[in-house]
C-alpha atoms as a PDB file:
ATOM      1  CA  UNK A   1       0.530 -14.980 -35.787  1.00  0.00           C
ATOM      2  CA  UNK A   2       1.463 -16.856 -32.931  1.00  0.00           C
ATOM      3  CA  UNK A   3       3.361 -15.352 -30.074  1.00  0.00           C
ATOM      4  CA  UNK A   4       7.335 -15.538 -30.019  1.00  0.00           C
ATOM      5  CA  UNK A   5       8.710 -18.086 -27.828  1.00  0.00           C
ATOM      6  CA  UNK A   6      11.032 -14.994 -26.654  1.00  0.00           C
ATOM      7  CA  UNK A   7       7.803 -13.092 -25.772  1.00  0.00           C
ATOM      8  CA  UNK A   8       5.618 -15.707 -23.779  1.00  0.00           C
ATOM      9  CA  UNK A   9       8.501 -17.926 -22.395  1.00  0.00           C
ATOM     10  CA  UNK A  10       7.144 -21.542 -20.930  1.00  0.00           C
ATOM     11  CA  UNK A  11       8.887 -23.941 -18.941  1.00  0.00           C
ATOM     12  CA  UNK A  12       9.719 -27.052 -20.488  1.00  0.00           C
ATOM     13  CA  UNK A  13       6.625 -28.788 -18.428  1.00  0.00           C
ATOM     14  CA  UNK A  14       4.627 -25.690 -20.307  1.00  0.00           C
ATOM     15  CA  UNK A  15       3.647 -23.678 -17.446  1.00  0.00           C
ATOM     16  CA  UNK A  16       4.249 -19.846 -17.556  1.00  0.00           C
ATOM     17  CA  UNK A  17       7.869 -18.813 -17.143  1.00  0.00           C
ATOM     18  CA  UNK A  18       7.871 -17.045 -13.454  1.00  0.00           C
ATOM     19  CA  UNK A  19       4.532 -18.107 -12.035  1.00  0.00           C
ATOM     20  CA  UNK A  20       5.244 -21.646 -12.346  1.00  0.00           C
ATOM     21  CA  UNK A  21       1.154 -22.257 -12.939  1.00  0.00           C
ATOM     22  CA  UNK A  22      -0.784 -24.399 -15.910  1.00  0.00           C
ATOM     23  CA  UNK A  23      -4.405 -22.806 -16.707  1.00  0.00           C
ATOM     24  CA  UNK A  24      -6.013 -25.473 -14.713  1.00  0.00           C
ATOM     25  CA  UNK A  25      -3.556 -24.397 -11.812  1.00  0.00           C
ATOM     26  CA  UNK A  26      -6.069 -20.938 -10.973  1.00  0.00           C
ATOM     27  CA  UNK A  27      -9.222 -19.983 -10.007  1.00  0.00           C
ATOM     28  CA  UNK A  28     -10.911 -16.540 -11.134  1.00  0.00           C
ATOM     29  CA  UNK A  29     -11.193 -15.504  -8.456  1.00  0.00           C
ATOM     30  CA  UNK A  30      -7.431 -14.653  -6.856  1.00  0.00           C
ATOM     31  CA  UNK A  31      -5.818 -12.603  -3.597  1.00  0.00           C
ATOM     32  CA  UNK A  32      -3.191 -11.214  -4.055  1.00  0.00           C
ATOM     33  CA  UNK A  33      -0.376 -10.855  -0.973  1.00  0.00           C
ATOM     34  CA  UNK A  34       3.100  -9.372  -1.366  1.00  0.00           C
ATOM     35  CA  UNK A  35       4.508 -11.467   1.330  1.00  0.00           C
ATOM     36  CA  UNK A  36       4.990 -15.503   0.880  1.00  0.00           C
ATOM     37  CA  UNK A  37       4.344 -16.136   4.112  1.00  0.00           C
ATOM     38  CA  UNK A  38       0.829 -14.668   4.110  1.00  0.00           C
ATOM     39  CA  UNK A  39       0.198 -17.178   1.339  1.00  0.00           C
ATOM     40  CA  UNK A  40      -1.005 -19.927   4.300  1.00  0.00           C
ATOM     41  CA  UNK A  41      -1.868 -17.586   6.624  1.00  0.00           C
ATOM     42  CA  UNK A  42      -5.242 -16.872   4.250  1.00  0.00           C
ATOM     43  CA  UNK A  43      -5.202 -21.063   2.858  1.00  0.00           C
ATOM     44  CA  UNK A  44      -5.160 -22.203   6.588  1.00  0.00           C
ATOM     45  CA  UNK A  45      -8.811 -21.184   6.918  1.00  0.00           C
ATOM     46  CA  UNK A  46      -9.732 -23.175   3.577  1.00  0.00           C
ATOM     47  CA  UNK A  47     -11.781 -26.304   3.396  1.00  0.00           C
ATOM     48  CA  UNK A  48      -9.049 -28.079   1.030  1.00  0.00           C
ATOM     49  CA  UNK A  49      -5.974 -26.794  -0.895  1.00  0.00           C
ATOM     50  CA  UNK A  50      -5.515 -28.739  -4.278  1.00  0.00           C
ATOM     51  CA  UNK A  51      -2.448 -27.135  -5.877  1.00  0.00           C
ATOM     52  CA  UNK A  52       0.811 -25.267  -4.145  1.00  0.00           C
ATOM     53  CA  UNK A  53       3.685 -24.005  -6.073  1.00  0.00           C
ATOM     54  CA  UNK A  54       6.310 -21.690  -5.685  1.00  0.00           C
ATOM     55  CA  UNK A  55       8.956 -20.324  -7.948  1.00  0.00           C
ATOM     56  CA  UNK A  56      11.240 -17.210  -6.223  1.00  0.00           C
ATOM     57  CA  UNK A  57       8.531 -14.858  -4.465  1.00  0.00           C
ATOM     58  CA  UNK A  58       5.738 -16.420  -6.546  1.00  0.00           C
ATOM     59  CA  UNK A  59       3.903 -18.441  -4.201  1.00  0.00           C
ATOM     60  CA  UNK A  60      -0.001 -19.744  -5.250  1.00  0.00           C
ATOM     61  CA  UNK A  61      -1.927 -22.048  -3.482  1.00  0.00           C
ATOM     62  CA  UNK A  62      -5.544 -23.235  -5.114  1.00  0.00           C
ATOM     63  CA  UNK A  63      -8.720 -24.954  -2.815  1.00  0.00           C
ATOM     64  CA  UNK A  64     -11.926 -24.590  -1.800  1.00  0.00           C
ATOM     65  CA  UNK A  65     -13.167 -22.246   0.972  1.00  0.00           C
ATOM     66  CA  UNK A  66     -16.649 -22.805   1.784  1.00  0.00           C
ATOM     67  CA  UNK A  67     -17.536 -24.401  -1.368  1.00  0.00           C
ATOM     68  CA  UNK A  68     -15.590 -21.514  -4.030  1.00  0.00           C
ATOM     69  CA  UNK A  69     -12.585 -22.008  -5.958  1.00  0.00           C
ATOM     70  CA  UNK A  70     -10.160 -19.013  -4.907  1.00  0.00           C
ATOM     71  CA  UNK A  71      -6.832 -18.617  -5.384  1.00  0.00           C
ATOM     72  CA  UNK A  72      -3.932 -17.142  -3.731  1.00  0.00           C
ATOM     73  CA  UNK A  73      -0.963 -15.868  -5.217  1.00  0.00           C
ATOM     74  CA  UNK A  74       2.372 -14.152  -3.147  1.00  0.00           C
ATOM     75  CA  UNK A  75       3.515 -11.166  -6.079  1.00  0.00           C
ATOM     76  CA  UNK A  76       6.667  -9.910  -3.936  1.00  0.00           C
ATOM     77  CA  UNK A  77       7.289  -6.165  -3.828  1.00  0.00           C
ATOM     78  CA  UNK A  78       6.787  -3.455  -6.047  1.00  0.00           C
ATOM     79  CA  UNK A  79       5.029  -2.798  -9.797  1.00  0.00           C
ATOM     80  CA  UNK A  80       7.703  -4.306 -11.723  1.00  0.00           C
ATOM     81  CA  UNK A  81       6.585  -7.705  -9.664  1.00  0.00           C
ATOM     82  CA  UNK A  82       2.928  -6.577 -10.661  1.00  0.00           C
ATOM     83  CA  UNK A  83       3.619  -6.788 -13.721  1.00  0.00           C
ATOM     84  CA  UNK A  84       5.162 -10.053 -14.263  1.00  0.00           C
ATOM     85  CA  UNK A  85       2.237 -11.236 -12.490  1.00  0.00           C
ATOM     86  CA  UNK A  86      -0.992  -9.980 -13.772  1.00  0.00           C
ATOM     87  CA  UNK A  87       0.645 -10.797 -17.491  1.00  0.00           C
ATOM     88  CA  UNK A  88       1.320 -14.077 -17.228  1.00  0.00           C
ATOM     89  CA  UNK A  89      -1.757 -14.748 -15.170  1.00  0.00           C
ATOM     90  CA  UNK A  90      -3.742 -13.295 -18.310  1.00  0.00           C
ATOM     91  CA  UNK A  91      -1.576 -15.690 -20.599  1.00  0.00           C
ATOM     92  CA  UNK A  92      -3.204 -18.766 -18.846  1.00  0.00           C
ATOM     93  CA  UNK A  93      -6.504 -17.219 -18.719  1.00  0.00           C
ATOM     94  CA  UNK A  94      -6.510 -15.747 -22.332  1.00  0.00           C
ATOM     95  CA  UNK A  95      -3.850 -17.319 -24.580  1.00  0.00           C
ATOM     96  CA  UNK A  96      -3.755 -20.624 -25.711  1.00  0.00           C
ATOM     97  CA  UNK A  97      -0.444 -21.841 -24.663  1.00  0.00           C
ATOM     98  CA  UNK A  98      -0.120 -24.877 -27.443  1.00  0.00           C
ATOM     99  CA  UNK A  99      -0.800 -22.516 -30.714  1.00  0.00           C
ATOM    100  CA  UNK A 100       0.665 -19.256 -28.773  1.00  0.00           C
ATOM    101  CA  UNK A 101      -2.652 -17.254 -29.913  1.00  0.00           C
ATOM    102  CA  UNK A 102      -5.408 -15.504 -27.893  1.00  0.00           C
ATOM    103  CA  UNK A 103      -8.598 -17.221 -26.911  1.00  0.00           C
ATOM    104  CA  UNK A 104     -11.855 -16.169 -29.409  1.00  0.00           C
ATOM    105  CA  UNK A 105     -13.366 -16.121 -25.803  1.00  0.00           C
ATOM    106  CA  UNK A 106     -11.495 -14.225 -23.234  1.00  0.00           C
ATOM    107  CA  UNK A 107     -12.160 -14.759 -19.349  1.00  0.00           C
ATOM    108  CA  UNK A 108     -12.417 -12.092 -16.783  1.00  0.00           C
ATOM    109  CA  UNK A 109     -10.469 -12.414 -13.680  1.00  0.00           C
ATOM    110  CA  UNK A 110     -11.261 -11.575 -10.133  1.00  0.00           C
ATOM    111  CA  UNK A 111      -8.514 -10.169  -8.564  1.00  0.00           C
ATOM    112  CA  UNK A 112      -8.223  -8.767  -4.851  1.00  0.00           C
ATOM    113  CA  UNK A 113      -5.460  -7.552  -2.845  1.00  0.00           C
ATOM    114  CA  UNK A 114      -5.230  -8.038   0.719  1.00  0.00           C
ATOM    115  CA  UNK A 115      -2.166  -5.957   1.639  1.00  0.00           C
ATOM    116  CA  UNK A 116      -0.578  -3.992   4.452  1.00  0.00           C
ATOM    117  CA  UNK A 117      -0.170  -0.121   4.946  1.00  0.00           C
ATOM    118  CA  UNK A 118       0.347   3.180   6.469  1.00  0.00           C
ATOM    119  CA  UNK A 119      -2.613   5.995   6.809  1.00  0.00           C
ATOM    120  CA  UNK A 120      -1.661   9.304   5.300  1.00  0.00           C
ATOM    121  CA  UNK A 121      -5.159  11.254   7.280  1.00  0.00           C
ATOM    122  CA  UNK A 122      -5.334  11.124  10.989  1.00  0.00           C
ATOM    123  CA  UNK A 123      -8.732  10.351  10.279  1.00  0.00           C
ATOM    124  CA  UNK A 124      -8.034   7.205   9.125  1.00  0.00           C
ATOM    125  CA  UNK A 125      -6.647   5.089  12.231  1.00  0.00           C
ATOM    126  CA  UNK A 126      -4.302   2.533  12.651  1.00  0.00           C
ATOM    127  CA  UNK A 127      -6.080  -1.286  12.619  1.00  0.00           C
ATOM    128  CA  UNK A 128      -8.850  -0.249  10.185  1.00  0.00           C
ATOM    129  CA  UNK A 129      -9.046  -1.124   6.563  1.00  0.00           C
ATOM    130  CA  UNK A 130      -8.924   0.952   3.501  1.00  0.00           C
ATOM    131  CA  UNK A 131     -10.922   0.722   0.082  1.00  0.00           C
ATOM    132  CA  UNK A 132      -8.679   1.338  -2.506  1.00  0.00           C
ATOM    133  CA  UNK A 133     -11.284   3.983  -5.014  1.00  0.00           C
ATOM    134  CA  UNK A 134      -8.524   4.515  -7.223  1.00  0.00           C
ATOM    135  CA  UNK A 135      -4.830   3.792  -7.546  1.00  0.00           C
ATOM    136  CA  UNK A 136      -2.556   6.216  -8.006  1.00  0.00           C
ATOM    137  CA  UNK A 137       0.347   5.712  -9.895  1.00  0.00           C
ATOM    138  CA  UNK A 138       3.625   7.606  -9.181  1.00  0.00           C
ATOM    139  CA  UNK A 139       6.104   5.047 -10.478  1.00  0.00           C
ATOM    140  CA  UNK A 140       5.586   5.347 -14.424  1.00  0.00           C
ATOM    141  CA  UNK A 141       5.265   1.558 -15.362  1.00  0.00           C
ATOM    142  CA  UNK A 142       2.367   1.892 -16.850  1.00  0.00           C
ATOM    143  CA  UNK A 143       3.516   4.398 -18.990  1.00  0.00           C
ATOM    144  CA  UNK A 144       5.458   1.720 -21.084  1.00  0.00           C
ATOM    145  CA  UNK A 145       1.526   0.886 -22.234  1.00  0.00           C
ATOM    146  CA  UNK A 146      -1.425   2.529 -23.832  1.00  0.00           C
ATOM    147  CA  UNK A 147      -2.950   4.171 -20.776  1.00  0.00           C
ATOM    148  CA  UNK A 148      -5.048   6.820 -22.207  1.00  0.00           C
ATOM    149  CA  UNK A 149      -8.192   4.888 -22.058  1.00  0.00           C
ATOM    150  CA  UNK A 150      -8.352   4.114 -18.595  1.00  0.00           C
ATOM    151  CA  UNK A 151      -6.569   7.551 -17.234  1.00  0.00           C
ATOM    152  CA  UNK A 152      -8.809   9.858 -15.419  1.00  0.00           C
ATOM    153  CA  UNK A 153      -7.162  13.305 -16.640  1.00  0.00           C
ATOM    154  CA  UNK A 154      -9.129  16.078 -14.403  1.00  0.00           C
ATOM    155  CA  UNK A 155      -7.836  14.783 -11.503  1.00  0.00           C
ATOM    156  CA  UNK A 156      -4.358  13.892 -12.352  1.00  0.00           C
ATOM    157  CA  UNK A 157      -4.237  17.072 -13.644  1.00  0.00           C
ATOM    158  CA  UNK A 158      -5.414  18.651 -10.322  1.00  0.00           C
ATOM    159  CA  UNK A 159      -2.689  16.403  -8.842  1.00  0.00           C
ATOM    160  CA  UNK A 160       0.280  17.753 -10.584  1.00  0.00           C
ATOM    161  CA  UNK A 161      -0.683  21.312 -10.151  1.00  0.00           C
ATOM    162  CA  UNK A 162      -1.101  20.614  -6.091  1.00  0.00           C
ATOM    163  CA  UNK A 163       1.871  19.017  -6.201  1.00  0.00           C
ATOM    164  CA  UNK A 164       4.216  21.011  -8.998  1.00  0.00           C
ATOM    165  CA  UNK A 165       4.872  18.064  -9.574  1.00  0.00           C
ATOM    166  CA  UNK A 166       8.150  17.572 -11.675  1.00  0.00           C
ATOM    167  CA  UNK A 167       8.563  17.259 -15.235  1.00  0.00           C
ATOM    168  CA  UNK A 168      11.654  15.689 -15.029  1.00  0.00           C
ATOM    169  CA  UNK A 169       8.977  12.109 -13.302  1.00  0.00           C
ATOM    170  CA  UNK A 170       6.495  10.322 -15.465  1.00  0.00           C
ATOM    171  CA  UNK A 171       3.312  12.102 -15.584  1.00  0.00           C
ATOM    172  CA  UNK A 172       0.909  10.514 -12.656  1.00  0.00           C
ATOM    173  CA  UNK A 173      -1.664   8.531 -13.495  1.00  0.00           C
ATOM    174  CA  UNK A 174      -5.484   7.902 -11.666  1.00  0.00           C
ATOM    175  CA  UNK A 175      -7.071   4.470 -12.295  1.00  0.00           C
ATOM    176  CA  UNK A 176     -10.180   3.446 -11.257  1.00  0.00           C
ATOM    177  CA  UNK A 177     -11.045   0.393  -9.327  1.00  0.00           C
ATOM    178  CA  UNK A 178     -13.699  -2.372 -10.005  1.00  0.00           C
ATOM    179  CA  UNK A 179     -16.992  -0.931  -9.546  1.00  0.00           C
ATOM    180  CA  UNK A 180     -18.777  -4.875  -9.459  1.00  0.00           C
ATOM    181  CA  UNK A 181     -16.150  -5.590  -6.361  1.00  0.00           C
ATOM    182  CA  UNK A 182     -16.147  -2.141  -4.330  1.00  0.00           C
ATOM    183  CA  UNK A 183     -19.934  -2.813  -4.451  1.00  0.00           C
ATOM    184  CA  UNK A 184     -19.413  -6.068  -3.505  1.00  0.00           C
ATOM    185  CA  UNK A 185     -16.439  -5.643  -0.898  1.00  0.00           C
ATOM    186  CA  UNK A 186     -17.441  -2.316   0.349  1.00  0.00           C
ATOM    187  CA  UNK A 187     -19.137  -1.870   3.723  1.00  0.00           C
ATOM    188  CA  UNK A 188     -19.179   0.311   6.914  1.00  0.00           C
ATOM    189  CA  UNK A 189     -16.045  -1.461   8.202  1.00  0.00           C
ATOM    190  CA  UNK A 190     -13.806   0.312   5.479  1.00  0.00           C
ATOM    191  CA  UNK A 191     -12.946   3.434   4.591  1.00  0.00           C
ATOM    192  CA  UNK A 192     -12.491   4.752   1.156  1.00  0.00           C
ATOM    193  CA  UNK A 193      -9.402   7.045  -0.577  1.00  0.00           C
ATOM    194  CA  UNK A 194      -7.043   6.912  -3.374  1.00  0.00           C
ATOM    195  CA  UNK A 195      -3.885   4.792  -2.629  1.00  0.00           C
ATOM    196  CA  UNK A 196      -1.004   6.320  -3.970  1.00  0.00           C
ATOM    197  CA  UNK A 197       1.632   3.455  -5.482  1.00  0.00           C
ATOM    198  CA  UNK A 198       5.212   4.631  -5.506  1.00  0.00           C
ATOM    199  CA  UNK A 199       8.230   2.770  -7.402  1.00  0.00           C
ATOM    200  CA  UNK A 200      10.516   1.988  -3.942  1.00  0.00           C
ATOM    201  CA  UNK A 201      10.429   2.238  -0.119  1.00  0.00           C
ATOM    202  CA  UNK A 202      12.751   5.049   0.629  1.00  0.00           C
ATOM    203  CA  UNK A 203      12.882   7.999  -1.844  1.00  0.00           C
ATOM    204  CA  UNK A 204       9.699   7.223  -3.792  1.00  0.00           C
ATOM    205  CA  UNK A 205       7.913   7.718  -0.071  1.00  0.00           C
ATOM    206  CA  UNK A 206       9.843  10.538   1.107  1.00  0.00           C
ATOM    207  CA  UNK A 207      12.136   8.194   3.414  1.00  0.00           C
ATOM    208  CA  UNK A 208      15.417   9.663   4.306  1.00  0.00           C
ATOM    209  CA  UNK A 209      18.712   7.969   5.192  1.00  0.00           C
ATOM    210  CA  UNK A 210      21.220   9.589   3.647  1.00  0.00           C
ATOM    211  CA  UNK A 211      20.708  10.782  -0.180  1.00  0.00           C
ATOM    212  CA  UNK A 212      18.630  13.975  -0.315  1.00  0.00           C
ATOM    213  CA  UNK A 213      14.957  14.169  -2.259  1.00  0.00           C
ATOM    214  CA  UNK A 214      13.999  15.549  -5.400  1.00  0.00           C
ATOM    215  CA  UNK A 215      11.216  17.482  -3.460  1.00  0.00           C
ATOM    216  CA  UNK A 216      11.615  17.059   0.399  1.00  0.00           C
ATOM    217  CA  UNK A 217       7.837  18.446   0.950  1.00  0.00           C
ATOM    218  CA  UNK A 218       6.036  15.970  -1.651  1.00  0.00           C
ATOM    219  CA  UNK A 219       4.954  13.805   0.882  1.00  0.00           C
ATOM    220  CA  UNK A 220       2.681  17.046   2.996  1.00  0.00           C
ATOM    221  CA  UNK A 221       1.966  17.703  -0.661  1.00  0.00           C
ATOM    222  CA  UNK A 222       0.151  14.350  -1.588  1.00  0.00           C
ATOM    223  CA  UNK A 223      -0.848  14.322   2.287  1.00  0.00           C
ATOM    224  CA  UNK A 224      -3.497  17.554   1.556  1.00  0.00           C
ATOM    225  CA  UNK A 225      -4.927  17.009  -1.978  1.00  0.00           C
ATOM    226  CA  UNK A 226      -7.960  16.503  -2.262  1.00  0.00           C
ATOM    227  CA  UNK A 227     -10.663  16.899  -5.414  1.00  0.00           C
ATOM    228  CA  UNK A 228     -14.082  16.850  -4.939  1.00  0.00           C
ATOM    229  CA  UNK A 229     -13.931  14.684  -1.643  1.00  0.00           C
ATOM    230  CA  UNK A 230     -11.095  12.448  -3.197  1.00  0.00           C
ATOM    231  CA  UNK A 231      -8.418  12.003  -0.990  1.00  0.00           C
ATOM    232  CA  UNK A 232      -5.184  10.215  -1.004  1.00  0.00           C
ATOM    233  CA  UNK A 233      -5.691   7.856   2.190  1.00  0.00           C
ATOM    234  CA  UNK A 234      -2.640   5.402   1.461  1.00  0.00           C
ATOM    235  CA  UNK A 235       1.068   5.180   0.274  1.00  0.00           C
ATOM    236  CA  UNK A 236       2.356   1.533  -0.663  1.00  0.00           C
ATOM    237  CA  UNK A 237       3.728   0.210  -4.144  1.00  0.00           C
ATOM    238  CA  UNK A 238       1.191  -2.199  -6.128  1.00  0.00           C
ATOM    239  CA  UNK A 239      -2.046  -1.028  -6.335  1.00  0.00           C
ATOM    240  CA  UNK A 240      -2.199   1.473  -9.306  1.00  0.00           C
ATOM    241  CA  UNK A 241      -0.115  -1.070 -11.564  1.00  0.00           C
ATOM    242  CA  UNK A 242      -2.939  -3.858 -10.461  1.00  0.00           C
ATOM    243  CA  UNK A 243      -5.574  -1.986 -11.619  1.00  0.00           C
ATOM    244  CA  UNK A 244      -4.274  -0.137 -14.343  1.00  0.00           C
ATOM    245  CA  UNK A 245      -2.816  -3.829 -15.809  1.00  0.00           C
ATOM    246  CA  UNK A 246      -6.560  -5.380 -14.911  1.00  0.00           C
ATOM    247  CA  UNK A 247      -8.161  -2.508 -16.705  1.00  0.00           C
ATOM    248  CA  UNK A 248      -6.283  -2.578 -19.926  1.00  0.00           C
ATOM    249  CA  UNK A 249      -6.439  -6.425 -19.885  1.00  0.00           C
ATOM    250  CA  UNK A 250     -10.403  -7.028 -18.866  1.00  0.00           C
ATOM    251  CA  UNK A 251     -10.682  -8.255 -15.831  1.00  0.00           C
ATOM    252  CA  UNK A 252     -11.928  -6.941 -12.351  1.00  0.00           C
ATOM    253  CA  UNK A 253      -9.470  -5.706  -9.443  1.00  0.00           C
ATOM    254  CA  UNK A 254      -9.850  -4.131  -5.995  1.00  0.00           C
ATOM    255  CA  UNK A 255      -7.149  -3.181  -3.290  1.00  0.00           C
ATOM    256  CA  UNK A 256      -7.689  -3.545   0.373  1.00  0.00           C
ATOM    257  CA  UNK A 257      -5.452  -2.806   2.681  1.00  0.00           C
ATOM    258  CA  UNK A 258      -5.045  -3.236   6.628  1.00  0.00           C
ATOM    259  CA  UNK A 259      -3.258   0.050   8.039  1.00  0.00           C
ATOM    260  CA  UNK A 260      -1.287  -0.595  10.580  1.00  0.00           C
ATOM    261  CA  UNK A 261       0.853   2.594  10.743  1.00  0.00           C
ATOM    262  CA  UNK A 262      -0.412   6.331  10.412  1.00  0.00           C
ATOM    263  CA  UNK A 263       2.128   8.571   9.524  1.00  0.00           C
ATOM    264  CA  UNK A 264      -0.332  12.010  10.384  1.00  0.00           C
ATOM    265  CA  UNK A 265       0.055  11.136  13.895  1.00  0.00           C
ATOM    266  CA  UNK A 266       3.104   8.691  14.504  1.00  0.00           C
ATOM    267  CA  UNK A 267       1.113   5.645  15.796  1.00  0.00           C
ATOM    268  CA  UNK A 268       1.884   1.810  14.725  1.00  0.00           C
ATOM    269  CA  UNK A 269      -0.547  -0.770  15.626  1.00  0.00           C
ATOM    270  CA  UNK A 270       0.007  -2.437  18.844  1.00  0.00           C
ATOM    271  CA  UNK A 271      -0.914  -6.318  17.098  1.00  0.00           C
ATOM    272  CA  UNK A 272      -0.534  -6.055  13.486  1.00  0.00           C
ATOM    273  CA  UNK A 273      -0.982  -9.450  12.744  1.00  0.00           C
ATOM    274  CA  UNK A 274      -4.312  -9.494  14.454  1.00  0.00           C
ATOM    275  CA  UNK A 275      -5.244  -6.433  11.969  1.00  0.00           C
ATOM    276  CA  UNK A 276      -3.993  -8.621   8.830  1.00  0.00           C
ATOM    277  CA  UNK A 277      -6.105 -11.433  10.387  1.00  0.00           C
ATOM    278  CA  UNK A 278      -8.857  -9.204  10.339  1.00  0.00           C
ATOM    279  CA  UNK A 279      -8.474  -8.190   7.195  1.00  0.00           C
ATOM    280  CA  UNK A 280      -8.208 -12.097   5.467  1.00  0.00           C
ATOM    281  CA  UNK A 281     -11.405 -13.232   7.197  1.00  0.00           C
ATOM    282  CA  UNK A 282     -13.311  -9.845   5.804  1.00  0.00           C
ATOM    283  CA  UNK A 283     -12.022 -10.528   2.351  1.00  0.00           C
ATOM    284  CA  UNK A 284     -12.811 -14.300   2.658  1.00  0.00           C
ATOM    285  CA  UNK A 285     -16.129 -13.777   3.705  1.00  0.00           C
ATOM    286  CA  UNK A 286     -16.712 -11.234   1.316  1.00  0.00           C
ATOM    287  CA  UNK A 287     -16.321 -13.155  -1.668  1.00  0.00           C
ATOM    288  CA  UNK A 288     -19.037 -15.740  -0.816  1.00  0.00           C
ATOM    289  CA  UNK A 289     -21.128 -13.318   0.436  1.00  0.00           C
END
């Protein structure tokens, strides 16, 4: 059966509803940034960019950079954003957008994020990059899918016992990253840790303005777990929805992220945009190394 018009909405030049993009828009292989802005700041270094759109927060621009095909795609803030995204992205990769119906032949997708951050270990210091090994997912989107089969249950269980965490939340869930791109994006400039991804900026991270928390010591909570070496390095709000999403869907997905805060000790980087420059030229390099 093909798939409702109310389900996988086009635009009436048949591109996908909120992305703006045609299949022969992408690459596969794709960076994610939340921001817009950081869109050109990763194109600028490209030999030649062959397709820009934007549509609200969606931002992509296509070229060449040294001779590959990549991508680059602004998602805005947040999972819900995620999940517009890496949907309709699979659409154009998987579906066939004239009879509405899957591909016989479905396409993997590289996808990498190149995002910003605070440390939660002092260990982990401001202007250095962090491996995302898992994601962490605090903000119970995924739960509106079938999540079983890519859950990692011993340590989520651990988590919600170090946490007591509440019943009245979605359970948490652990997702692992791409094996093929840690391997390929891993080195001694990074370190490694579960990123935690929480559902907003203030309450969901144990920000305080005026409305009181559900559990005011959560944060020194997540701050000290740790199973069998696994700790939670980084707090920010897309990672576990990308790679629970790329999981369930095939393709590959890694998160890296520049810190340029540490909450453990108080210290902000003195040039963050020198650390997120960093951080583009490492991932660019990276993916035709």
């Amino acid at each position: 059966m093909p798939i409702k018009e109310s389900e996988l909405i086009l635009n009436p030049d048949g591109s996908v509803y909120h992305l703006n993009l045609k299949p022969e828009n992408i690459a596969n292989d794709i960076i994610f940034v939340g921001d817009q802005d950081r869109v050109e700041k990763i194109t600028k270094h490209f030999d030649t960019v062959t397709f820009t759109t934007q549509k609200r927060e969606f931002k992509t621009q296509t070229g060449i950079y040294k001779g590959k095909p990549l991508s680059v795609i602004s998602t805005g803030i947040g999972p819900d954003n995620i999940d517009i995204v890496l949907n309709e992205l699979d659409a154009l990769a998987n579906i066939d957008l004239q009879t509405r119906k899957p591909k016989p032949n479905l396409t993997s997708l590289n996808i990498v994020r190149v995002g910003t951050s605070g440390s939660l270990q002092k260990d982990i210091p401001v202007d250095s990059f962090v491996l995302s090994s898992h994601g962490l997912d605090i903000n119970g989107m995924l739960h509106f899918y079938q999540v079983k089969s890519i859950s990692n249950p011993e340590i989520e269980n651990a988590f919600i016992n170090h946490t007591q965490w509440s019943v009245d939340k979605s359970r948490p869930i652990i997702i692992n990253n791409s094996e093929v791109l840690e391997n390929k994006f891993f080195s001694n400039q990074t370190f490694k840790g579960i990123t935690a991804t929480a559902g907003g900026f203030y309450g969901p991270q144990g920000r305080v303005l005026r409305l009181p928390l559900q559990d005011a010591n959560l944060n020194s909570k997540i701050d000290s777990f740790n199973f069998d070496g696994h700790r939670i390095s980084n707090l920010e709000m897309e990672t576990s929805v990308i790679y629970g999403l790329s999981k369930l869907l095939g393709h590959k997905a890694l998160s890296l992220n520049a810190i340029i805060a540490n909450r453990a000790t108080g210290e902000f980087s003195k040039d963050p945009k020198q650390v997120v420059e960093s951080l583009i030229n490492y991932t660019l390099n990276k993916f035709i190394s």
